[in-house]
C-alpha atoms as a PDB file:
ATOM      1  CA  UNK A   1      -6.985  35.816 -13.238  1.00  0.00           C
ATOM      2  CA  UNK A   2      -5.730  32.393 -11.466  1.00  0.00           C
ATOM      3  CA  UNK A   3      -7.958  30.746  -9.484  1.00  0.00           C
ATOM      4  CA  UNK A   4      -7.340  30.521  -5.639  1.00  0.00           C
ATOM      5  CA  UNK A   5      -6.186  26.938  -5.040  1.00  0.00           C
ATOM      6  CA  UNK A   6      -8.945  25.134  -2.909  1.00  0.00           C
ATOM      7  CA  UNK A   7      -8.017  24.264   0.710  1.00  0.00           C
ATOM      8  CA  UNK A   8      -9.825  21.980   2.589  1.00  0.00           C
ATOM      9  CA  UNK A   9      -9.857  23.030   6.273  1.00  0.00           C
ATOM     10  CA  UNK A  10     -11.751  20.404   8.262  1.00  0.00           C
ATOM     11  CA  UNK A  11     -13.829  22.817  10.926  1.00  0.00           C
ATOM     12  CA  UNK A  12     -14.261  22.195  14.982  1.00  0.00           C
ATOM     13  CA  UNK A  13     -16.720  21.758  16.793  1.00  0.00           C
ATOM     14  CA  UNK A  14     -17.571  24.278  19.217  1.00  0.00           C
ATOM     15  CA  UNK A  15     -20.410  23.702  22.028  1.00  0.00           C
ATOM     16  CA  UNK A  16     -20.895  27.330  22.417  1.00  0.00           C
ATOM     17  CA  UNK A  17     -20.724  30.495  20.044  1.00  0.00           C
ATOM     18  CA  UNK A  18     -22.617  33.488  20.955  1.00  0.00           C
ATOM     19  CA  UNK A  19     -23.266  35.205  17.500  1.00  0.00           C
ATOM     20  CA  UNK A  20     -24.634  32.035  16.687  1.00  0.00           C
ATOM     21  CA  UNK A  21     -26.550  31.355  19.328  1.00  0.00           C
ATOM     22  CA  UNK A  22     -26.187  27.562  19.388  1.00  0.00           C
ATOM     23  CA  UNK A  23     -23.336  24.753  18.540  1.00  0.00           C
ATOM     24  CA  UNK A  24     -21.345  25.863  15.630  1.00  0.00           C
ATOM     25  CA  UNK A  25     -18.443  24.649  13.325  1.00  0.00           C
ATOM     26  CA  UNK A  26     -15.787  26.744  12.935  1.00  0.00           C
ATOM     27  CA  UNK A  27     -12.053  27.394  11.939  1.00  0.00           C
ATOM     28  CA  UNK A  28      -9.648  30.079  13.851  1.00  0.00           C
ATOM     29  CA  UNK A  29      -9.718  33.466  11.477  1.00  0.00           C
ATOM     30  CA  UNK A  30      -6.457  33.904  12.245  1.00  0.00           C
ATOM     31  CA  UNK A  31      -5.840  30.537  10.350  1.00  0.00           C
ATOM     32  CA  UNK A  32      -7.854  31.060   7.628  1.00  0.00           C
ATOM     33  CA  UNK A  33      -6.497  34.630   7.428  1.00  0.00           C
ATOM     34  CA  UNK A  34      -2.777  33.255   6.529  1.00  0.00           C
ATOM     35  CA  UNK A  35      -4.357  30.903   4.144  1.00  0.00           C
ATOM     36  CA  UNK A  36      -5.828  34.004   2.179  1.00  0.00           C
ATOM     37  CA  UNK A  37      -3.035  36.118   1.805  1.00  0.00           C
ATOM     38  CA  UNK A  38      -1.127  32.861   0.985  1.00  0.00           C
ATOM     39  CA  UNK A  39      -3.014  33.080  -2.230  1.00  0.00           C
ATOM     40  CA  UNK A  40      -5.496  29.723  -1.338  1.00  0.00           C
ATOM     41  CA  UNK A  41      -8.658  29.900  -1.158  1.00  0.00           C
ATOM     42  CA  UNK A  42      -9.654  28.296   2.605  1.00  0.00           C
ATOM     43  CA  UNK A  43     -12.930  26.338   2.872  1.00  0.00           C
ATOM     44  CA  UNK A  44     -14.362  24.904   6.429  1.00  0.00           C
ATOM     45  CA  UNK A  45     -15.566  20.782   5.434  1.00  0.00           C
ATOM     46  CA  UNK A  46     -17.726  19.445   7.540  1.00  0.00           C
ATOM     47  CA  UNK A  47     -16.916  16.643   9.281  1.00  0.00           C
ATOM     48  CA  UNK A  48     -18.381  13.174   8.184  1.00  0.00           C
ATOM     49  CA  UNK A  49     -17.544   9.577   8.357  1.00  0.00           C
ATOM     50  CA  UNK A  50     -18.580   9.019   4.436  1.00  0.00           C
ATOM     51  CA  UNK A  51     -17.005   9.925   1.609  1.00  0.00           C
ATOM     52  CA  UNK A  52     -13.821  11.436   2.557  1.00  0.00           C
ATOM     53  CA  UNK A  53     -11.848  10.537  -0.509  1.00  0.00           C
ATOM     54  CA  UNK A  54     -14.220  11.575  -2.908  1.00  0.00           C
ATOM     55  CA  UNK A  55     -15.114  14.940  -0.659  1.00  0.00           C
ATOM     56  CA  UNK A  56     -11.313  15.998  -1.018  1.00  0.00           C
ATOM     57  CA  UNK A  57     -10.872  15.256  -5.015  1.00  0.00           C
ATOM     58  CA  UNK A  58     -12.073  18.832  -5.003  1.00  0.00           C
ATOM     59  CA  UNK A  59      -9.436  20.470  -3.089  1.00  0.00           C
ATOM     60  CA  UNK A  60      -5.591  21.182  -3.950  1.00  0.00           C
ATOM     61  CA  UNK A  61      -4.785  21.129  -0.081  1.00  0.00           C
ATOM     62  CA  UNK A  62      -5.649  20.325   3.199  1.00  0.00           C
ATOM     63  CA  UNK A  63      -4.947  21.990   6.229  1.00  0.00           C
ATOM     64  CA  UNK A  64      -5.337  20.457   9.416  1.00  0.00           C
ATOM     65  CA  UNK A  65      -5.485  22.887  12.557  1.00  0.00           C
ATOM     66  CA  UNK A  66      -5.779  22.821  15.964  1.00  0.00           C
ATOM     67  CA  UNK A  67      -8.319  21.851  18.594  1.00  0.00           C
ATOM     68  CA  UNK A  68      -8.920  19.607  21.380  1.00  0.00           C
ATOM     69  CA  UNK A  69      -7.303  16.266  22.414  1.00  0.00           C
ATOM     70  CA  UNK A  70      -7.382  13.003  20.491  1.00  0.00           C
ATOM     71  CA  UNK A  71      -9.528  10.277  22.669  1.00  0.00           C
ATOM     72  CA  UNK A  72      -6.615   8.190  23.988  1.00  0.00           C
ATOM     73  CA  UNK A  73      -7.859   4.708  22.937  1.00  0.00           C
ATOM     74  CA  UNK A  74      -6.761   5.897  19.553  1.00  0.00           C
ATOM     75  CA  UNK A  75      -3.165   5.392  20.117  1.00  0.00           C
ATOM     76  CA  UNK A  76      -3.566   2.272  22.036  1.00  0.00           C
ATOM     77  CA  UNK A  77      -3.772   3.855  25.965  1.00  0.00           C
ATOM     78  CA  UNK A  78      -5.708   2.065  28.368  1.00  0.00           C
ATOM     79  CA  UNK A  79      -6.706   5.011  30.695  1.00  0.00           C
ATOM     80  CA  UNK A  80      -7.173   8.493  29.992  1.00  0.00           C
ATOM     81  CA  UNK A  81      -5.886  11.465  31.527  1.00  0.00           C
ATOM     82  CA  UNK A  82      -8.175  13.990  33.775  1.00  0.00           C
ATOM     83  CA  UNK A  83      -6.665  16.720  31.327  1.00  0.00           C
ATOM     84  CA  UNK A  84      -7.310  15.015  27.918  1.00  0.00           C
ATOM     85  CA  UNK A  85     -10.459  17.881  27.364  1.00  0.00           C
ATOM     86  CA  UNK A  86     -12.805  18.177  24.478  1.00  0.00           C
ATOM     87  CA  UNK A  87     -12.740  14.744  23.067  1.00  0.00           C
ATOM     88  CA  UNK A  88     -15.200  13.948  20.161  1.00  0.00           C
ATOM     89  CA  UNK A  89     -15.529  10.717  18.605  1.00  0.00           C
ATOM     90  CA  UNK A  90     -16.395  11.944  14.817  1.00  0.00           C
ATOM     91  CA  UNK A  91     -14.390  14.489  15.124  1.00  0.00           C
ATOM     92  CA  UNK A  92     -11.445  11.976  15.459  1.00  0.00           C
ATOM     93  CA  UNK A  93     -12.388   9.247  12.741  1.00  0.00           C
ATOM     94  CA  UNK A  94     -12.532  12.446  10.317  1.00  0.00           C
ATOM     95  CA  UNK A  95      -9.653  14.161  10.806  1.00  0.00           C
ATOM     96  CA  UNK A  96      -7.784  10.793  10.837  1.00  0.00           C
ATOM     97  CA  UNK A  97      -9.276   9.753   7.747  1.00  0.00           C
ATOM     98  CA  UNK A  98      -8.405  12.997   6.085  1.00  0.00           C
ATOM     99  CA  UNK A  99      -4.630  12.712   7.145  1.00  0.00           C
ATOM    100  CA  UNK A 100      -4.233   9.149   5.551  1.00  0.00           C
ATOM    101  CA  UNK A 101      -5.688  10.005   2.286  1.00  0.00           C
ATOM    102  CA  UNK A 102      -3.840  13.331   1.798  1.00  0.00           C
ATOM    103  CA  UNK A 103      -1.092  11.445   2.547  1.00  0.00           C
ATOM    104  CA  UNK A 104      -1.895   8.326   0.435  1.00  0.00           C
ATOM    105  CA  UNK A 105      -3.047  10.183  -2.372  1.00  0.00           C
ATOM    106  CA  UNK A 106      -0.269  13.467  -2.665  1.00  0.00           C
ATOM    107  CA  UNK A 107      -2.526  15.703  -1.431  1.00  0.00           C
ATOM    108  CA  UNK A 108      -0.174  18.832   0.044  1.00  0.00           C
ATOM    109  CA  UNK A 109      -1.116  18.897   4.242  1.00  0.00           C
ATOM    110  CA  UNK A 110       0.051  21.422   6.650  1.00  0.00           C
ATOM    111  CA  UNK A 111      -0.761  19.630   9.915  1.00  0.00           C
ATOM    112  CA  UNK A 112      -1.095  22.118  13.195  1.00  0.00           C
ATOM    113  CA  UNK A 113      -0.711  21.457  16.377  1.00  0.00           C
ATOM    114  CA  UNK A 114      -3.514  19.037  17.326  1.00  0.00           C
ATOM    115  CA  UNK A 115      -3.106  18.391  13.562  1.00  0.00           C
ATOM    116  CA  UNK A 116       0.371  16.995  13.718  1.00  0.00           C
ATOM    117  CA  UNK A 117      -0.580  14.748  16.784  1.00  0.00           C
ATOM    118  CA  UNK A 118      -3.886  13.676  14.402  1.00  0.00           C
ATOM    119  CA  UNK A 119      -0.711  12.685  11.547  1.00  0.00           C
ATOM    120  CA  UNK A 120       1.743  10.753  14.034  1.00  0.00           C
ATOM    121  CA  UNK A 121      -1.910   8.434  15.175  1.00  0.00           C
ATOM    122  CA  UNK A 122      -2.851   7.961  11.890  1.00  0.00           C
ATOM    123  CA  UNK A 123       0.674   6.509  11.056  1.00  0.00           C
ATOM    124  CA  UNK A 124       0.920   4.048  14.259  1.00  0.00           C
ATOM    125  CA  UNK A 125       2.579   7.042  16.345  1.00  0.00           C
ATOM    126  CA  UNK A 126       1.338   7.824  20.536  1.00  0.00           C
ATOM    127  CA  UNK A 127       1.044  10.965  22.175  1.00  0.00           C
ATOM    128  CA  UNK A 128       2.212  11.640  26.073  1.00  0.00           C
ATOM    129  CA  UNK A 129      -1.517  12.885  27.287  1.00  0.00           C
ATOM    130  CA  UNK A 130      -0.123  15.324  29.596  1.00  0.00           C
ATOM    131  CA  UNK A 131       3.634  16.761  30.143  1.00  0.00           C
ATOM    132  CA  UNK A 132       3.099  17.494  33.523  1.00  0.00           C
ATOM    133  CA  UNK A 133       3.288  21.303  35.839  1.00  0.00           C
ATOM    134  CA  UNK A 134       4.726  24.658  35.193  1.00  0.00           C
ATOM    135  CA  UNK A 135       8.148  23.742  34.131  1.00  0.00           C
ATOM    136  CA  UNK A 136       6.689  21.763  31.475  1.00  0.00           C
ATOM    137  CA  UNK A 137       3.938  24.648  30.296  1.00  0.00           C
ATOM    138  CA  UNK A 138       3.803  24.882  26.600  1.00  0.00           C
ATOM    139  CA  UNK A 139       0.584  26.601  27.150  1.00  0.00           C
ATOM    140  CA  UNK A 140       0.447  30.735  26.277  1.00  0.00           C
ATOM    141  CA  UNK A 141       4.067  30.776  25.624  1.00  0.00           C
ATOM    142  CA  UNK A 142       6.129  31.850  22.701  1.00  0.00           C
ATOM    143  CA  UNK A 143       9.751  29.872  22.667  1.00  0.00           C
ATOM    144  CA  UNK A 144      11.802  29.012  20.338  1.00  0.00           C
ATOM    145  CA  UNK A 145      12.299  26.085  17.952  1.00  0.00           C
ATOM    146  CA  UNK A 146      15.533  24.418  16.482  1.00  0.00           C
ATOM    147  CA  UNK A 147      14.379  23.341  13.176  1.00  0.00           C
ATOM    148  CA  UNK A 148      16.387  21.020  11.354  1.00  0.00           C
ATOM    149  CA  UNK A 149      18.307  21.648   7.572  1.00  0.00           C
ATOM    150  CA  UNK A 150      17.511  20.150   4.532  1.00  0.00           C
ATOM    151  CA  UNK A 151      13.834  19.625   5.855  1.00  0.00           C
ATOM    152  CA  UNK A 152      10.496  20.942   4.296  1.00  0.00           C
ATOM    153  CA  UNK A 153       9.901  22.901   7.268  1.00  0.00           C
ATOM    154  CA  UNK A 154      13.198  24.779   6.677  1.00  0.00           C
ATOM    155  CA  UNK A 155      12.237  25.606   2.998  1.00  0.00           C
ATOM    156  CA  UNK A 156       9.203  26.795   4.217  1.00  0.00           C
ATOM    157  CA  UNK A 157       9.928  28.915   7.151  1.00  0.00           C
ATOM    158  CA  UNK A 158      13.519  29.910   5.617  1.00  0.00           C
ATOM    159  CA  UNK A 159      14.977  29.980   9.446  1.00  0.00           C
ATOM    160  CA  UNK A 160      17.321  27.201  11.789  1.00  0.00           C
ATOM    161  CA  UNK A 161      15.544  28.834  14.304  1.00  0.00           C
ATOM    162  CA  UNK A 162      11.866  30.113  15.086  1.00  0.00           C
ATOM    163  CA  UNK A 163       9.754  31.445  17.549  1.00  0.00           C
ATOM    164  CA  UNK A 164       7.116  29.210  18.487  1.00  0.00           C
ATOM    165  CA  UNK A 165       3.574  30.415  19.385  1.00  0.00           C
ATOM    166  CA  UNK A 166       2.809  27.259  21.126  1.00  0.00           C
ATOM    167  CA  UNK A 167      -0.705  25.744  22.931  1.00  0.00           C
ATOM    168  CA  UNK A 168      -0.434  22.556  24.044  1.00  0.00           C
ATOM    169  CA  UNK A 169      -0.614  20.140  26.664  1.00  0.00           C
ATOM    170  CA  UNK A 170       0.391  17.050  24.876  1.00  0.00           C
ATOM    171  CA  UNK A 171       3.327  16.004  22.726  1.00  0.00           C
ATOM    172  CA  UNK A 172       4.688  12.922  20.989  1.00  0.00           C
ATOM    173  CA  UNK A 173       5.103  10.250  22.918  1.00  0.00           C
ATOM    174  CA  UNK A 174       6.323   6.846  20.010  1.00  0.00           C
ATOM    175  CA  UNK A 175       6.953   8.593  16.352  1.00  0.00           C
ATOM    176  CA  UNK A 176       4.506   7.166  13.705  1.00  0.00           C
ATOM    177  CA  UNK A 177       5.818   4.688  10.852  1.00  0.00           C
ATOM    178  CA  UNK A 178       8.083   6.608   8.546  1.00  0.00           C
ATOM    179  CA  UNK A 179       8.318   9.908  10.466  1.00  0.00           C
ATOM    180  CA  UNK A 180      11.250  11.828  11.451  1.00  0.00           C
ATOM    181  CA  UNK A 181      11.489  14.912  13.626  1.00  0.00           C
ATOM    182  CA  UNK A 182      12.156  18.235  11.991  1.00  0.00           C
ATOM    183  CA  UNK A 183      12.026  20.747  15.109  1.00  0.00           C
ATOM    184  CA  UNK A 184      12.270  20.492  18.567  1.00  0.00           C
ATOM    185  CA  UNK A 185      11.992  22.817  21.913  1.00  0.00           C
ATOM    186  CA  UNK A 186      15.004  23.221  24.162  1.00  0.00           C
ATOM    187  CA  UNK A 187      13.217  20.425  26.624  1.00  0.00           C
ATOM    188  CA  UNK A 188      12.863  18.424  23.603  1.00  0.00           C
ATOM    189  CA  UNK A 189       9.523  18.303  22.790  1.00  0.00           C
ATOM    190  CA  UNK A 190       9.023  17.136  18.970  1.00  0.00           C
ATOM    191  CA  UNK A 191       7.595  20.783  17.305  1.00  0.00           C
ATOM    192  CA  UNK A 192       7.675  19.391  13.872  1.00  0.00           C
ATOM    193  CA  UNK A 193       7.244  16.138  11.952  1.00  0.00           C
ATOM    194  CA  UNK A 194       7.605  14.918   7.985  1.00  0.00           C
ATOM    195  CA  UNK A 195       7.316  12.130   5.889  1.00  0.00           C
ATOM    196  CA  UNK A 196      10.396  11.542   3.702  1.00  0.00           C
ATOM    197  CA  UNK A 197       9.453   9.777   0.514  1.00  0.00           C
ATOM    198  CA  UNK A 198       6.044  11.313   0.957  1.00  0.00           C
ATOM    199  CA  UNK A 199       3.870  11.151  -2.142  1.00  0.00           C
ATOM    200  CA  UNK A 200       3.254  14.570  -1.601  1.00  0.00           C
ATOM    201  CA  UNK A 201       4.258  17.990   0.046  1.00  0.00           C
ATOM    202  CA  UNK A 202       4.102  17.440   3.804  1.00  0.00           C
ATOM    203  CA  UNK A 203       5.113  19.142   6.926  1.00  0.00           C
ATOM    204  CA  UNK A 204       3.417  19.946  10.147  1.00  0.00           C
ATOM    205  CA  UNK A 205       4.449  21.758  13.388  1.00  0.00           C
ATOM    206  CA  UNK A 206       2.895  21.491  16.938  1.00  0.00           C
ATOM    207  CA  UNK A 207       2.864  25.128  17.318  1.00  0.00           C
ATOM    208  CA  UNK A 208       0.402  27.610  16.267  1.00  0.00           C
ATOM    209  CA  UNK A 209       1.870  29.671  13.352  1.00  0.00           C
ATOM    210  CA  UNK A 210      -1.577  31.365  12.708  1.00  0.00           C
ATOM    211  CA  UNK A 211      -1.010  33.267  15.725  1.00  0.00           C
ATOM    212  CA  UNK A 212       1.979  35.571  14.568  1.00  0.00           C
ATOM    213  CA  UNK A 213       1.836  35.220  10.733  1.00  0.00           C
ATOM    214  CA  UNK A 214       0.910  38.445  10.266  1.00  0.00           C
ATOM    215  CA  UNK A 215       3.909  39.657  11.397  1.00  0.00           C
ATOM    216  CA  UNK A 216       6.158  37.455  11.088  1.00  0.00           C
ATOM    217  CA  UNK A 217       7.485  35.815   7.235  1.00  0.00           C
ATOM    218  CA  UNK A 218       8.643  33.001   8.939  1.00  0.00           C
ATOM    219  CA  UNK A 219       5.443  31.904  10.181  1.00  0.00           C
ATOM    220  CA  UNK A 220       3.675  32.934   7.118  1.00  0.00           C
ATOM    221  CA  UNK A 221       6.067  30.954   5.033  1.00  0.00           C
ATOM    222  CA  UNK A 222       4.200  27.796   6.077  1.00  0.00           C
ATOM    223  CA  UNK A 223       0.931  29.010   4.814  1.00  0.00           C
ATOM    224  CA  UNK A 224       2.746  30.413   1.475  1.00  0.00           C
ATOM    225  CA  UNK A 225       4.607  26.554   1.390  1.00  0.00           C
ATOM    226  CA  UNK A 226       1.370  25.001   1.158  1.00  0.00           C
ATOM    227  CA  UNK A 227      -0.216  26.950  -1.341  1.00  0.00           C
ATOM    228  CA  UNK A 228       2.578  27.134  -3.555  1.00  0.00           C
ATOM    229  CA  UNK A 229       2.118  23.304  -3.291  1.00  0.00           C
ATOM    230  CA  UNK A 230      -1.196  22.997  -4.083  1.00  0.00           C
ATOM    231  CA  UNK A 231      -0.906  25.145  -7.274  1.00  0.00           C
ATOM    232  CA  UNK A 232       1.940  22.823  -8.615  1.00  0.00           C
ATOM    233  CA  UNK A 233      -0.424  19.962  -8.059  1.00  0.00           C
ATOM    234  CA  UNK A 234      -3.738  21.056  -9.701  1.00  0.00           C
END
């Protein structure tokens, strides 16, 4: 039998859990959920400054997921925001880290929501910190996405069009070095991102697609994307 390809998924931190008891890592089981029946084999890392590289020599993937804001001295802001919420310093310098050596190095990434923002920083990129009231809510909603053809995302997703389970208060603000925009919201807000001339497979999406893989192929085809990836690169 083939082995499940490894997938790094680097975990969050979360101040409460009540099965736990105390502070906990964790991942969304909905997320790691689409990784499984991708075929991968999904595995929470603990975030650390140290050792990054060598810590994800092990894996054939790396999916970064969502969570709460990047601090927004990161991308060069000199105040922050009274929305920017559940800021943590390590928990920045990690996921950054991760994102420029799966991209230095080949490694496939799918990069979700708070993941794509964590991409666009680590290539030079800024985020708007807030998009304002109701009428700019990407919060709880599911809309759809124009994606564009002939991108990764495409491939992956096999649609022009998608619905988007979408959480976010933030978006891109200035596109990293080397980016270009693969989907967008009829307000245009940037929903996806890739790297062409990327050493290695690469998309990521500022929705959620966790949330409605099980039902929908679309959505699933991201998580099937990256694991077909990562098995033509072990």
């Amino acid at each position: 039998m083939t082995p499940r390809p490894l997938i790094a998924v680097p975990a969050r931190f979360s101040a409460t859990t009540s099965a736990l008891r105390y502070a906990a890592e964790v991942n969304a089981r909905a997320l790691i959920e689409a990784v499984w029946r991708a075929g991968g084999e999904p595995v929470s890392i603990h975030p650390a400054e140290s050792d990054v590289a060598a810590r994800l020599t092990r894996f054939e993937g790396v999916l970064l997921p969502g969570g709460g804001d990047l601090a927004p001295h990161r991308y060069g802001a000199a105040t922050t925001h009274d929305s920017v919420y559940d800021v943590d310093d390590l928990q920045d310098t990690f996921d950054l880290r991760v994102a420029r050596h799966a991209l230095d190095s080949g490694l496939p990434l799918l990069a979700v929501c708070r993941g794509l923002q964590v991409v666009n920083v680590a290539l030079g990129g800024s985020l708007e910190q807030d998009m304002g009231g109701p009428e700019h809510e990407h919060r709880h909603l599911v809309h759809p996405v124009r994606i564009r053809r002939g991108t990764l995302l495409e491939g992956a997703t096999g649609a022009e069009k998608a619905d988007a389970s979408c959480y976010h208060h933030q978006r891109v603000d200035r596109l990293g070095h080397g980016l270009t925009v693969t989907a967008t919201a009829a307000d245009g807000t940037v929903e996806g991102l890739e790297l062409p001339g990327a050493r290695g497979w690469f998309t990521a999406v500022q929705w959620h697609p966790e949330d409605t893989a099980h039902e929908d192929p679309a959505q699933q085809g991201l998580f099937d994307a990256l694991v077909a990836a990562a098995r033509r690169s072990s």
